[in-house]
C-alpha atoms as a PDB file:
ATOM      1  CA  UNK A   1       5.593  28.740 -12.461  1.00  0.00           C
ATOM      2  CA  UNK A   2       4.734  30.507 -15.906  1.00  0.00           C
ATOM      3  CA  UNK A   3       2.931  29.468 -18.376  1.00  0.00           C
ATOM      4  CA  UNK A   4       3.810  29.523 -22.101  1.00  0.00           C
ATOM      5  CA  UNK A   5       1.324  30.332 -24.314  1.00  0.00           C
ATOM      6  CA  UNK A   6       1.878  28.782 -27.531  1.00  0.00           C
ATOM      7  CA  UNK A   7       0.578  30.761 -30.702  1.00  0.00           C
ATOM      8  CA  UNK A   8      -1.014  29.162 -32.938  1.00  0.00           C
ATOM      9  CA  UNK A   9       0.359  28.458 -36.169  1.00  0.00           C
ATOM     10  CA  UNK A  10      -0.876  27.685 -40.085  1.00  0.00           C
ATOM     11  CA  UNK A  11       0.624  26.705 -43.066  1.00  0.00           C
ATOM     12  CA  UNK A  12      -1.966  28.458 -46.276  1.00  0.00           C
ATOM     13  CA  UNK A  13      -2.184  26.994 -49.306  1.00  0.00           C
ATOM     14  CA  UNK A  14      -3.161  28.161 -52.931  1.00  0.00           C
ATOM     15  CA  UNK A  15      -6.398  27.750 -52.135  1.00  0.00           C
ATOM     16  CA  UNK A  16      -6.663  29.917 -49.150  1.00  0.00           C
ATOM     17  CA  UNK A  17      -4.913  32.953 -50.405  1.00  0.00           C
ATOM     18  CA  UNK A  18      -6.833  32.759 -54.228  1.00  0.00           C
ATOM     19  CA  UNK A  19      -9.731  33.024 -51.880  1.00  0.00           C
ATOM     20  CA  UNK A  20      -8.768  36.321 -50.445  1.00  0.00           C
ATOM     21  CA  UNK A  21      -8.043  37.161 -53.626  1.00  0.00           C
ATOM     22  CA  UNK A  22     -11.351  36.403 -55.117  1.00  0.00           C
ATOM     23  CA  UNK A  23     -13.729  39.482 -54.226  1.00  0.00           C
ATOM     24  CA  UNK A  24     -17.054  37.109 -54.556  1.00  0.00           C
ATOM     25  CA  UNK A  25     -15.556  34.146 -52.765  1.00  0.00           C
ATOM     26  CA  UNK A  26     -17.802  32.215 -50.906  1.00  0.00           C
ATOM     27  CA  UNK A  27     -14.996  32.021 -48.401  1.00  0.00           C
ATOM     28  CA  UNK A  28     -13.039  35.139 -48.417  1.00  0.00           C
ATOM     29  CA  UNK A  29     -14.955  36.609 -44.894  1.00  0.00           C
ATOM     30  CA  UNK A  30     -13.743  33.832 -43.381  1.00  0.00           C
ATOM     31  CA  UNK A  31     -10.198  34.155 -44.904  1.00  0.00           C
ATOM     32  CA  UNK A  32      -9.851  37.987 -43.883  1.00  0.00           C
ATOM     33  CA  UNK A  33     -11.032  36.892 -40.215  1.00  0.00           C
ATOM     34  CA  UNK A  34      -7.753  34.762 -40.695  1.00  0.00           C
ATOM     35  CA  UNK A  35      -5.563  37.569 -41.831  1.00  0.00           C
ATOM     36  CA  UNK A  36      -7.001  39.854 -39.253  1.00  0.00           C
ATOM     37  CA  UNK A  37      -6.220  37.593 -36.511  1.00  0.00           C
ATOM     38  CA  UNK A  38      -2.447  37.625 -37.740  1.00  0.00           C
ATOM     39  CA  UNK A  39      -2.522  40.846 -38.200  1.00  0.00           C
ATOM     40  CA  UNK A  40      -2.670  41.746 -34.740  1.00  0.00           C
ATOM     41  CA  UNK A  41      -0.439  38.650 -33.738  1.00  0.00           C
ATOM     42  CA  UNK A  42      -2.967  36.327 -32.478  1.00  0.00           C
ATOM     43  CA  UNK A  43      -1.512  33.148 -35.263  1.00  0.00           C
ATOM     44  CA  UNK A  44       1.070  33.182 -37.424  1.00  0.00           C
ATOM     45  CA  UNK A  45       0.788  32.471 -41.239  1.00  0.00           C
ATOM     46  CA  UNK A  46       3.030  30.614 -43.270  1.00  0.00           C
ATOM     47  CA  UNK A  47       3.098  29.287 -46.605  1.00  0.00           C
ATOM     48  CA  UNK A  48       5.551  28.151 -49.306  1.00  0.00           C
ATOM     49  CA  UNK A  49       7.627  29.671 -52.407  1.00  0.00           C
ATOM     50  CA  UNK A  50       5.670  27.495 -54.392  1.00  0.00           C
ATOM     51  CA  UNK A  51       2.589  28.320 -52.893  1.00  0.00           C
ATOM     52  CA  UNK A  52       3.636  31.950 -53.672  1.00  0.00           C
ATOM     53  CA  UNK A  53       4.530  31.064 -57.119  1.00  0.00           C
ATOM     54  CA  UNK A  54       0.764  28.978 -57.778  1.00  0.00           C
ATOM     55  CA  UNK A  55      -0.783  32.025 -56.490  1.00  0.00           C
ATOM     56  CA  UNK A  56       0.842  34.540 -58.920  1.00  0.00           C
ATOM     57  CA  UNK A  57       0.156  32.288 -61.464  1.00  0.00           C
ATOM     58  CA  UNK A  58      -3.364  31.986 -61.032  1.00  0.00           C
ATOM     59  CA  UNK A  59      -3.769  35.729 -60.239  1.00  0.00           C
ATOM     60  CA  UNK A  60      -2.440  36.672 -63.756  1.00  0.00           C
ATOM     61  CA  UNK A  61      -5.106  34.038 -65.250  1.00  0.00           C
ATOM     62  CA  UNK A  62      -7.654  35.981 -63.257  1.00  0.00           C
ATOM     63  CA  UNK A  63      -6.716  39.274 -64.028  1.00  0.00           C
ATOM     64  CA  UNK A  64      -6.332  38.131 -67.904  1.00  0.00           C
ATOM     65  CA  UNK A  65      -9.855  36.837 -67.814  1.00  0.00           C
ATOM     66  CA  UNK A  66     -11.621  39.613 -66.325  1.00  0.00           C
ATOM     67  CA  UNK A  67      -9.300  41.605 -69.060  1.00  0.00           C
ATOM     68  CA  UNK A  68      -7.393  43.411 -66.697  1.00  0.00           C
ATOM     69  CA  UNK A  69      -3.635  44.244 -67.751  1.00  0.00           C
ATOM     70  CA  UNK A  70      -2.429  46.115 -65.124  1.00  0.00           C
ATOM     71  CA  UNK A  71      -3.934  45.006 -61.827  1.00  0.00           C
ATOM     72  CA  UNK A  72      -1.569  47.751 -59.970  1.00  0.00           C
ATOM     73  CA  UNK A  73      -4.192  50.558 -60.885  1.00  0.00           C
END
């Protein structure tokens, strides 16, 4: 008989990916042990458009407070 191995799988919210975002977060090592991990396939991430769409919003309210206006460079 074989066994299935089921991955393990997470939904992310706002919160979780404004962490990685966040150099100084109190939580970001924990969050990039996360990515890492999917990374190299051990979970899979999801998360929602409007997840996505929270996050670039408060990105650009980071970026504009730290008086960044281009965060590409």
């Amino acid at each position: 008989m074989r066994r299935c191995s089921m991955m393990e799988r997470l939904a992310l919210d706002t919160s979780i990916i404004v962490e990685y975002i966040v150099l100084r977060s109190m939580y970001r090592p924990k969050v990039v042990k996360l990515f890492n991990l999917a990374s190299t396939g051990k979970v899979e991430l999801y998360t929602s458009p409007i997840t996505l769409s929270e996050v670039l919003y408060i990105a650009s309210k980071i970026y504009e407070a730290a008086c960044i206006e281009n965060p590409k460079r």
